[in-house]
PDB file of N, CA and C in Angstrom:
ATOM      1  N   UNK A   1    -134.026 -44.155  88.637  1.00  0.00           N
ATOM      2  CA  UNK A   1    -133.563 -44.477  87.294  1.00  0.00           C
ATOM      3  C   UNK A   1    -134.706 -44.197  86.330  1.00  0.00           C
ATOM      4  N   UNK A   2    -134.684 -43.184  85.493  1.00  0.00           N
ATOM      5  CA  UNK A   2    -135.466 -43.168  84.287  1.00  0.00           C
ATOM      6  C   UNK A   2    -135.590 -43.861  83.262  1.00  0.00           C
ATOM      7  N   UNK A   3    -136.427 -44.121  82.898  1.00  0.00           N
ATOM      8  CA  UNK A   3    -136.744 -44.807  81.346  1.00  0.00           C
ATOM      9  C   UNK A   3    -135.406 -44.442  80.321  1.00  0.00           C
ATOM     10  N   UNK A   4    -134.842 -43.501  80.150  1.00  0.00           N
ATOM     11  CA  UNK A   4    -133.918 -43.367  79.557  1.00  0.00           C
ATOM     12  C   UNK A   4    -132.389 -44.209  79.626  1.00  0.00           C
ATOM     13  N   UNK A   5    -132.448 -44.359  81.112  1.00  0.00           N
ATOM     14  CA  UNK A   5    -131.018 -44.469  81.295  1.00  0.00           C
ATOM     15  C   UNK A   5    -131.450 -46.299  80.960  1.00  0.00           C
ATOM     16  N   UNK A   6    -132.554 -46.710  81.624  1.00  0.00           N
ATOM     17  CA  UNK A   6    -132.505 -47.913  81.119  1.00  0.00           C
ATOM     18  C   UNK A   6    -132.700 -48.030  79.647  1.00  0.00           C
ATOM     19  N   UNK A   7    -132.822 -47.318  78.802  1.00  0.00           N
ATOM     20  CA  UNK A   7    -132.730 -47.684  77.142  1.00  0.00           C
ATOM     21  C   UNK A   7    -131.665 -47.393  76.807  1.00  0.00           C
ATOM     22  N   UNK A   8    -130.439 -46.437  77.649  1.00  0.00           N
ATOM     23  CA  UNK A   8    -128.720 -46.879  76.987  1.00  0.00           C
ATOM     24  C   UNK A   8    -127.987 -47.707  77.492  1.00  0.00           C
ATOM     25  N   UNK A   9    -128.551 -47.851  78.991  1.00  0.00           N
ATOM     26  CA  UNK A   9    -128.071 -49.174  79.274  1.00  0.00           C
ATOM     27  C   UNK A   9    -127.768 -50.399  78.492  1.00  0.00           C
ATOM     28  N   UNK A  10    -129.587 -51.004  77.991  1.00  0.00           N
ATOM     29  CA  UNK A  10    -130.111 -51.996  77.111  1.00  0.00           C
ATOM     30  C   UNK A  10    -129.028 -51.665  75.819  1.00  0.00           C
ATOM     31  N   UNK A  11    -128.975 -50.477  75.026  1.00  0.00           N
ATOM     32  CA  UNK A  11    -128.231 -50.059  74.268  1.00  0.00           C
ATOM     33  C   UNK A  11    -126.715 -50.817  74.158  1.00  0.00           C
ATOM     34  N   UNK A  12    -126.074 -49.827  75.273  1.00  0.00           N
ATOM     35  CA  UNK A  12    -124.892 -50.327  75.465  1.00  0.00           C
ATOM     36  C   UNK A  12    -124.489 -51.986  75.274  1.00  0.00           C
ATOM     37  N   UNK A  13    -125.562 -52.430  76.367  1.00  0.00           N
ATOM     38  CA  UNK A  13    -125.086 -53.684  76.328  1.00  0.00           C
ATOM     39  C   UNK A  13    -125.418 -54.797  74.655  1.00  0.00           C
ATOM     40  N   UNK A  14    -126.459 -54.122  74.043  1.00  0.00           N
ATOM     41  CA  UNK A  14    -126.611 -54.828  72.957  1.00  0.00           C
ATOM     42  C   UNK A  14    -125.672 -54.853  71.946  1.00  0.00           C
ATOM     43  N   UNK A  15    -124.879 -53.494  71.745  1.00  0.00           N
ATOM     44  CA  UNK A  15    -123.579 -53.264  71.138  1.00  0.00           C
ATOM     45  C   UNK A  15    -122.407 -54.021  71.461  1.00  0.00           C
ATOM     46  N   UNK A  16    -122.487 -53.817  72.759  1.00  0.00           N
ATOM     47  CA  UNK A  16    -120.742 -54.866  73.627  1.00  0.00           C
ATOM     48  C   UNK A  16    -121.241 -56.562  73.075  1.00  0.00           C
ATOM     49  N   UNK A  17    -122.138 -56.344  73.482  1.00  0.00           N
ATOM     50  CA  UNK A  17    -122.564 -58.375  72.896  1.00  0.00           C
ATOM     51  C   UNK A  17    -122.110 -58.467  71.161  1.00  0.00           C
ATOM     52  N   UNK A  18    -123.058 -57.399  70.176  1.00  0.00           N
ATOM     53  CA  UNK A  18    -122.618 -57.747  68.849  1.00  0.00           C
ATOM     54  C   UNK A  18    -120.987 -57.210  68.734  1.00  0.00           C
ATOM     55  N   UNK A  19    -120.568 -56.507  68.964  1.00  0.00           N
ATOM     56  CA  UNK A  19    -118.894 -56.265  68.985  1.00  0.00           C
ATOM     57  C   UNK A  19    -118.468 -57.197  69.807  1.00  0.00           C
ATOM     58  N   UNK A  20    -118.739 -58.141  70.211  1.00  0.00           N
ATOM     59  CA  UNK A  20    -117.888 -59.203  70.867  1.00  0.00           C
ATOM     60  C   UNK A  20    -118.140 -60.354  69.963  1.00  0.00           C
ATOM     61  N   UNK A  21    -119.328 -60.640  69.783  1.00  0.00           N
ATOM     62  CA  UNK A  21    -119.303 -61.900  69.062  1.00  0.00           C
ATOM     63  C   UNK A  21    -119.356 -61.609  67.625  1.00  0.00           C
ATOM     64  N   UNK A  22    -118.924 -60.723  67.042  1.00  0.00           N
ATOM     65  CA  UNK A  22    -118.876 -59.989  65.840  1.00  0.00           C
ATOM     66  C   UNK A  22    -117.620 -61.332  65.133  1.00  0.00           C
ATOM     67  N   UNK A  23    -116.579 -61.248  65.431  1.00  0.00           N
ATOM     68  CA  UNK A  23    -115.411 -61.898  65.055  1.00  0.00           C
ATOM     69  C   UNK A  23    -115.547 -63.549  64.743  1.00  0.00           C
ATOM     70  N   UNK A  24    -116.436 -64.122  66.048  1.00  0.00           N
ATOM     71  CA  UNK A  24    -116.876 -65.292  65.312  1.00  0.00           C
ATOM     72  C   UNK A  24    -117.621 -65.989  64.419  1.00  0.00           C
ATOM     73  N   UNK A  25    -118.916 -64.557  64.562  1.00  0.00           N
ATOM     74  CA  UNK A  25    -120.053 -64.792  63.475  1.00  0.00           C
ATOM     75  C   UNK A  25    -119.429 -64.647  62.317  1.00  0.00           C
ATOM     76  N   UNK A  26    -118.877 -63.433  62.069  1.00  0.00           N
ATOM     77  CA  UNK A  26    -118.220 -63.368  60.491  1.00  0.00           C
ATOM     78  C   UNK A  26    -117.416 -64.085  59.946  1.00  0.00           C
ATOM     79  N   UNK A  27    -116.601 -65.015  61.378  1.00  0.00           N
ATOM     80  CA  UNK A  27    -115.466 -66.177  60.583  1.00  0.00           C
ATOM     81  C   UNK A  27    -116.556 -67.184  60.048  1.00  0.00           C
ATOM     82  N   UNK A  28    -117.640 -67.741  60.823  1.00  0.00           N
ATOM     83  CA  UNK A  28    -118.617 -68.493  60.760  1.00  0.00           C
ATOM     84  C   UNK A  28    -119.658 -68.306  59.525  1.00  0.00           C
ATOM     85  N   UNK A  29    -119.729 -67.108  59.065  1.00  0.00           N
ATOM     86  CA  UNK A  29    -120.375 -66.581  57.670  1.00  0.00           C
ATOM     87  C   UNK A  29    -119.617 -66.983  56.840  1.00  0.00           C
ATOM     88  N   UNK A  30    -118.172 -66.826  56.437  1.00  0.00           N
ATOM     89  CA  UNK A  30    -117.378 -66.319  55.960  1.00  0.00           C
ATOM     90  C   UNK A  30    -116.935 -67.888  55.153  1.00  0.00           C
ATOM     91  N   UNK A  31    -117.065 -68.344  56.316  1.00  0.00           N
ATOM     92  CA  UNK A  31    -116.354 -70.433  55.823  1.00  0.00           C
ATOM     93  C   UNK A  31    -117.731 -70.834  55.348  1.00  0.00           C
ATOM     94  N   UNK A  32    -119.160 -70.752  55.422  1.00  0.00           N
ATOM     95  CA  UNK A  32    -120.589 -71.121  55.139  1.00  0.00           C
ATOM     96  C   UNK A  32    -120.302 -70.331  53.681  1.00  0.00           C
ATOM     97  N   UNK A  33    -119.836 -69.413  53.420  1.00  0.00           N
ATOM     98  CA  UNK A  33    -120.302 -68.756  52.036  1.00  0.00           C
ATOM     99  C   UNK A  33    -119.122 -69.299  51.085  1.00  0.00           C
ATOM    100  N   UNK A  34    -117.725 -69.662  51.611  1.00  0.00           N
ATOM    101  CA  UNK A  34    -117.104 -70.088  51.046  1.00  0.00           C
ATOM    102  C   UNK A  34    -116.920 -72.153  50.712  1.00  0.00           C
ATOM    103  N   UNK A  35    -117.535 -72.372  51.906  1.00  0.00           N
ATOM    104  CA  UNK A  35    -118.592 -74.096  51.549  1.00  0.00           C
ATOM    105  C   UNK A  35    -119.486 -74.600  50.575  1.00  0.00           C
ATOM    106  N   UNK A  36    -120.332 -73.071  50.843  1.00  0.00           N
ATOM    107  CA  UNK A  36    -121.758 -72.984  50.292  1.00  0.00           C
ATOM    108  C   UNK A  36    -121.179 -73.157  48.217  1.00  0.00           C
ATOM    109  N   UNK A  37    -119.845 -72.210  47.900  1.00  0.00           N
ATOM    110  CA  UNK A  37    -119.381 -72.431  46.654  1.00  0.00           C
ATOM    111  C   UNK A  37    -118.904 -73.435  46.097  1.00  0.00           C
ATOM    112  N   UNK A  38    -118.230 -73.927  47.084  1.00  0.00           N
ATOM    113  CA  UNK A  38    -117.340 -75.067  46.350  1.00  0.00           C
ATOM    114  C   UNK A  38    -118.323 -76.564  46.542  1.00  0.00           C
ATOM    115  N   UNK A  39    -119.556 -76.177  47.386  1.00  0.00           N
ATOM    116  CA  UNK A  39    -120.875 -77.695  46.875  1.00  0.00           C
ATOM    117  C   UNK A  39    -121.457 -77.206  45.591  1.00  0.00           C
ATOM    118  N   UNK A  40    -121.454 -76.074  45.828  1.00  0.00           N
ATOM    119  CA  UNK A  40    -122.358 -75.649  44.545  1.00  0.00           C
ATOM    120  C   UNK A  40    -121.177 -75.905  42.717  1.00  0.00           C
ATOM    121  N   UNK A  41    -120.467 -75.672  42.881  1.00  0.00           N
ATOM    122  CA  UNK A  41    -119.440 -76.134  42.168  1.00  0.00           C
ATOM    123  C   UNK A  41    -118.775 -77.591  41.978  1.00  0.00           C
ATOM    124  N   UNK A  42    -119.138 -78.324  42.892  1.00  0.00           N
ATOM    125  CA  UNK A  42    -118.948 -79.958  42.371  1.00  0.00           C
ATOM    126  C   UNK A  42    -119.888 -80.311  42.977  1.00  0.00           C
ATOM    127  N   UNK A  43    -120.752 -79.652  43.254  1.00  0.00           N
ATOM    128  CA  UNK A  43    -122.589 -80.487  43.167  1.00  0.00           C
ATOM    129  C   UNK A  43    -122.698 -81.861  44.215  1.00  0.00           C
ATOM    130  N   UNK A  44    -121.516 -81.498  45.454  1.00  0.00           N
ATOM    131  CA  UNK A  44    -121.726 -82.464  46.616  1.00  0.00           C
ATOM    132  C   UNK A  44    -122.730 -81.842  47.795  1.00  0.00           C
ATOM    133  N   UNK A  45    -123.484 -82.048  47.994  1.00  0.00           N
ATOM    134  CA  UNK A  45    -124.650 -81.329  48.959  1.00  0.00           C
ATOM    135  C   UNK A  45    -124.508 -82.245  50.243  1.00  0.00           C
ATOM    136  N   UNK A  46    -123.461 -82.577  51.122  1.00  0.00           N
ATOM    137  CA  UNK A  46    -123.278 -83.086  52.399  1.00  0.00           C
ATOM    138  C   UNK A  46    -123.679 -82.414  53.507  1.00  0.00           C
ATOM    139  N   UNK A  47    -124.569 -82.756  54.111  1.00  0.00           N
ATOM    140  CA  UNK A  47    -124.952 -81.833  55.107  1.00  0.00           C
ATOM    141  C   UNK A  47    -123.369 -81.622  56.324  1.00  0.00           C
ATOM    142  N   UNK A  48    -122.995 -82.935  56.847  1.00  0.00           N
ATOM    143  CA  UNK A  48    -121.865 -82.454  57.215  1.00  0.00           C
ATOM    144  C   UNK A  48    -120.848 -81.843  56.525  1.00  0.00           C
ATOM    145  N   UNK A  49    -120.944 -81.597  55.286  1.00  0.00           N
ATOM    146  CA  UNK A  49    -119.789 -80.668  54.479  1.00  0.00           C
ATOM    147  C   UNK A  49    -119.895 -79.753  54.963  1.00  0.00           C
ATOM    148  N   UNK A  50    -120.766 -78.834  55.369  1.00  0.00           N
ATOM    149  CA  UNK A  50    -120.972 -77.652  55.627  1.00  0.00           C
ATOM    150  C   UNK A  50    -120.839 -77.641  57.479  1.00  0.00           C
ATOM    151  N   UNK A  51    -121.154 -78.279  58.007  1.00  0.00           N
ATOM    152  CA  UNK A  51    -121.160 -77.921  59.260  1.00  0.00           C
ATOM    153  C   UNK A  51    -119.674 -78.369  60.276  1.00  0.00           C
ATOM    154  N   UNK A  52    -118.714 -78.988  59.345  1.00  0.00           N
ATOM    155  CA  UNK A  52    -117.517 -79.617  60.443  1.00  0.00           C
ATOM    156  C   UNK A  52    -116.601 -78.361  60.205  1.00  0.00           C
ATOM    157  N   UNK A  53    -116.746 -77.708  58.573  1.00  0.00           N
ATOM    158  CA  UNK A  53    -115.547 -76.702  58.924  1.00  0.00           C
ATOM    159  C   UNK A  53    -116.069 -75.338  59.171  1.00  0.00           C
ATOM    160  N   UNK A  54    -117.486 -75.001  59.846  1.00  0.00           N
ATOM    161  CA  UNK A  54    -118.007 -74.250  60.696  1.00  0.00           C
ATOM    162  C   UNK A  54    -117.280 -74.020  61.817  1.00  0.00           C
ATOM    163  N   UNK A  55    -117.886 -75.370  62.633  1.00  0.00           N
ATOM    164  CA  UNK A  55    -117.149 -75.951  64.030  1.00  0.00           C
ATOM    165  C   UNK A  55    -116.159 -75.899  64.151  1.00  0.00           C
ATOM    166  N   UNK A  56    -115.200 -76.081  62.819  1.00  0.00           N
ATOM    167  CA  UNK A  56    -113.491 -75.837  63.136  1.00  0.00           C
ATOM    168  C   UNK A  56    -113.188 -74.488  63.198  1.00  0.00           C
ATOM    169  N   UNK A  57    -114.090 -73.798  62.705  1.00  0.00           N
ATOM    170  CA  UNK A  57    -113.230 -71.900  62.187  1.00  0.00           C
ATOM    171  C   UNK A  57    -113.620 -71.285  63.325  1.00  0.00           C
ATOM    172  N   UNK A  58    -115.268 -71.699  63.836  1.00  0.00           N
ATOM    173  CA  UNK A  58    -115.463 -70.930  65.462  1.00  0.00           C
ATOM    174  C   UNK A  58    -114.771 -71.193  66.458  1.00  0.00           C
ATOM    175  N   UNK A  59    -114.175 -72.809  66.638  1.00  0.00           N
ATOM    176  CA  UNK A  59    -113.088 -72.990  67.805  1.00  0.00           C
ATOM    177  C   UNK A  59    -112.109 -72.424  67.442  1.00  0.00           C
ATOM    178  N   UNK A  60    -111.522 -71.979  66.218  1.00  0.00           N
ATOM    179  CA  UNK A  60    -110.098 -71.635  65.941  1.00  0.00           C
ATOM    180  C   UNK A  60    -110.330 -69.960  66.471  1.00  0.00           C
ATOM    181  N   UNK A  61    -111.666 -69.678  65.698  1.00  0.00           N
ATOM    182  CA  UNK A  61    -111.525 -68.229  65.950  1.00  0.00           C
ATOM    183  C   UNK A  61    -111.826 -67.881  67.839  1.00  0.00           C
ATOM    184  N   UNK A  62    -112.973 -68.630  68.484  1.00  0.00           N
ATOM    185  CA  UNK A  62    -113.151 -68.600  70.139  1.00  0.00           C
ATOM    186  C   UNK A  62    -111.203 -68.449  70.661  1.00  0.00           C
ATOM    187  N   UNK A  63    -110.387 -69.854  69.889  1.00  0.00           N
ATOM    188  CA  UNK A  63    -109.236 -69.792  70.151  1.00  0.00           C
ATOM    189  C   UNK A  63    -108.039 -68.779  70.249  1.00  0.00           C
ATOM    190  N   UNK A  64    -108.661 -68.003  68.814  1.00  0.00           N
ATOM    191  CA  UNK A  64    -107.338 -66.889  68.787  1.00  0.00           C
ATOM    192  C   UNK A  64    -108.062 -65.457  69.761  1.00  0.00           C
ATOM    193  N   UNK A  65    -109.820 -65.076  69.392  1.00  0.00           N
ATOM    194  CA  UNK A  65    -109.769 -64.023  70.292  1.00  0.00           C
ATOM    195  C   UNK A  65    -110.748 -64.140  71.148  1.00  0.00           C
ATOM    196  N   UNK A  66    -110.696 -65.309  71.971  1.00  0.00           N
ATOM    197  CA  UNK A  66    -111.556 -65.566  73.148  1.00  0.00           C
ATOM    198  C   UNK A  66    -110.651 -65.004  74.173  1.00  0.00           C
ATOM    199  N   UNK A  67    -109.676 -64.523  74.497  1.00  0.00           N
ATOM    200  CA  UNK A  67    -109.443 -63.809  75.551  1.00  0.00           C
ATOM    201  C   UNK A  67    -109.717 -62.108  75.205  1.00  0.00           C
ATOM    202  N   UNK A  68    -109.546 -61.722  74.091  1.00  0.00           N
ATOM    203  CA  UNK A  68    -110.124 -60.342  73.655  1.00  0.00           C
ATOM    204  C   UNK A  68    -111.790 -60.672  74.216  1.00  0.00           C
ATOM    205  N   UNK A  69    -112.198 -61.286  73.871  1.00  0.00           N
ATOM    206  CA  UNK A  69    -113.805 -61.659  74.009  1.00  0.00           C
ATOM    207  C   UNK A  69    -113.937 -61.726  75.522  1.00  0.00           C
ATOM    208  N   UNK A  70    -113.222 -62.465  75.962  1.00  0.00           N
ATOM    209  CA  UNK A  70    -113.300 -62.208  77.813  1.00  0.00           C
ATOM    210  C   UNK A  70    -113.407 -61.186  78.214  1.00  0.00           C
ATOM    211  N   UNK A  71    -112.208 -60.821  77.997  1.00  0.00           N
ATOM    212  CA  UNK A  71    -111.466 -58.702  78.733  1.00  0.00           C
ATOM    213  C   UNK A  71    -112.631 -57.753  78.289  1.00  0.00           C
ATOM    214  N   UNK A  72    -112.987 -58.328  77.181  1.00  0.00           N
ATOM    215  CA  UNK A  72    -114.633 -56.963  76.743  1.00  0.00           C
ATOM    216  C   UNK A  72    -115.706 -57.556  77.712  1.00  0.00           C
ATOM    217  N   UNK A  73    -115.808 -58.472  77.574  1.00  0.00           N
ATOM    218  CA  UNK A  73    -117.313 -58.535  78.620  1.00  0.00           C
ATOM    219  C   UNK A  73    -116.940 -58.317  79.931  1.00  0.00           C
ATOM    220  N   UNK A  74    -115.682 -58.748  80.500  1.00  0.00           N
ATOM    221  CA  UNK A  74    -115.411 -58.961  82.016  1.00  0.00           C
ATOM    222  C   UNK A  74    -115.438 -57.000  82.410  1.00  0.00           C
ATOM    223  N   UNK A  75    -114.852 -56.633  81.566  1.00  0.00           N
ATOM    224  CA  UNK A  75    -114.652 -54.951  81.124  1.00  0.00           C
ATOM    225  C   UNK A  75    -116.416 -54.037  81.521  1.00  0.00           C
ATOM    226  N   UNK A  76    -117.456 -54.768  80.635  1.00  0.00           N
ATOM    227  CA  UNK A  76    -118.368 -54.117  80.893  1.00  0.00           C
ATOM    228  C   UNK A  76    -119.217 -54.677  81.875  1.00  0.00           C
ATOM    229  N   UNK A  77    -119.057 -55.794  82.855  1.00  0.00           N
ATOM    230  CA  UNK A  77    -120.095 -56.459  84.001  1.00  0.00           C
ATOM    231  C   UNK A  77    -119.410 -55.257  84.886  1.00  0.00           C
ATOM    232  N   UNK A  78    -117.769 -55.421  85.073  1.00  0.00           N
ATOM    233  CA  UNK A  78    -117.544 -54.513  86.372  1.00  0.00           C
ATOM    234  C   UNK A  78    -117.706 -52.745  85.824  1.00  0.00           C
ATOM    235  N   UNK A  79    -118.018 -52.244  84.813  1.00  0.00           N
ATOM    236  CA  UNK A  79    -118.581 -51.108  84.906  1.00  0.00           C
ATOM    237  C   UNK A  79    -119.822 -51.341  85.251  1.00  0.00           C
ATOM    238  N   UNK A  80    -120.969 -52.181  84.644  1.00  0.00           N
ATOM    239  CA  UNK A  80    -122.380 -51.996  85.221  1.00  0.00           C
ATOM    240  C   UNK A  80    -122.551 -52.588  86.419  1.00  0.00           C
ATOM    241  N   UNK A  81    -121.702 -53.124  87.512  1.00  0.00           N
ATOM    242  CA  UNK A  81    -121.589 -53.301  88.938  1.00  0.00           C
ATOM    243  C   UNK A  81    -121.144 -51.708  89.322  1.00  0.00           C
ATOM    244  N   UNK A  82    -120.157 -51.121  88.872  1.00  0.00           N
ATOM    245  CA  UNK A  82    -119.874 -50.254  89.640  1.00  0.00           C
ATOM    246  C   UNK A  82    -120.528 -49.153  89.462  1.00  0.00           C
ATOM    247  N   UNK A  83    -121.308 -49.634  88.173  1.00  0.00           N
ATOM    248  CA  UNK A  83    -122.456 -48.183  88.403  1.00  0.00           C
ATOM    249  C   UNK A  83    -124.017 -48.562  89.236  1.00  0.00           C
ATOM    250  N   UNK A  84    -123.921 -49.589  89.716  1.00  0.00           N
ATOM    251  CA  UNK A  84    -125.065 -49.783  90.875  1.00  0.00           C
ATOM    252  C   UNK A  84    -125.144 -49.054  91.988  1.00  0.00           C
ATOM    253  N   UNK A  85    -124.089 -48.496  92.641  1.00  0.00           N
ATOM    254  CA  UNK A  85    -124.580 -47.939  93.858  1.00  0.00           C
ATOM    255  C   UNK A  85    -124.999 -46.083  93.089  1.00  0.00           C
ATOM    256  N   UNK A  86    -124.718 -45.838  92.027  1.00  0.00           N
ATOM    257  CA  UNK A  86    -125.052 -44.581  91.520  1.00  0.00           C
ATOM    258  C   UNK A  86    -126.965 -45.041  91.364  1.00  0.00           C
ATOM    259  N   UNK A  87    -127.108 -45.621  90.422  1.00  0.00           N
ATOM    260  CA  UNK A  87    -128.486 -46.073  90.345  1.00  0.00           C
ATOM    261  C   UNK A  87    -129.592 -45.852  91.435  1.00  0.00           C
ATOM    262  N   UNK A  88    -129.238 -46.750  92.255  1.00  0.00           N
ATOM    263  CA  UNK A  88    -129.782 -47.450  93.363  1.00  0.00           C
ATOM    264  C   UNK A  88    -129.959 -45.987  94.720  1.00  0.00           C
ATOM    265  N   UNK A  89    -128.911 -45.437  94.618  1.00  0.00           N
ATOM    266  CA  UNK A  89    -128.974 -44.468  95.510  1.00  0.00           C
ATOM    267  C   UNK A  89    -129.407 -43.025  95.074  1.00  0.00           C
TER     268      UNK A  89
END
């Protein structure tokens, strides 16, 4: 195995991770920037204001595409298993 193949490897897999957890971070941005307005607009600065409807939008969102989120990772372990005996041999 060359230096190469291990830097698209590393590659690959750094992409499949941010395209997987892509969907929750941005729901998770998305409710923080829209929190972040409406304290700033009636000037309530609750620290739990901001963090319960975080926690609700990532379980909702884990909820709706945590099985998309499964099938992609489960998708790329058994390609980089089945490319071990190429490697190795």
């Amino acid at each position: 195995m060359d230096p190469q193949q291990v830097l698209t490897i590393g590659q690959e897999g750094l992409f499949k991770l941010l395209s997987t957890a892509a969907p929750v971070l941005l729901t998770v941005l998305f409710v923080g920037l829209v929190v972040s307005i409406v304290q700033a607009a009636t000037q309530i600065h609750e620290a739990t204001l901001s963090f319960v409807p975080k926690i609700l939008a990532a379980v909702a969102m884990l909820a709706i595409a945590g099985p998309w989120m499964l099938g992609n990772m489960v998708d790329y372990l058994r390609s980089m298993l089945q490319m071990i005996p190429s490697v190795v041999g």
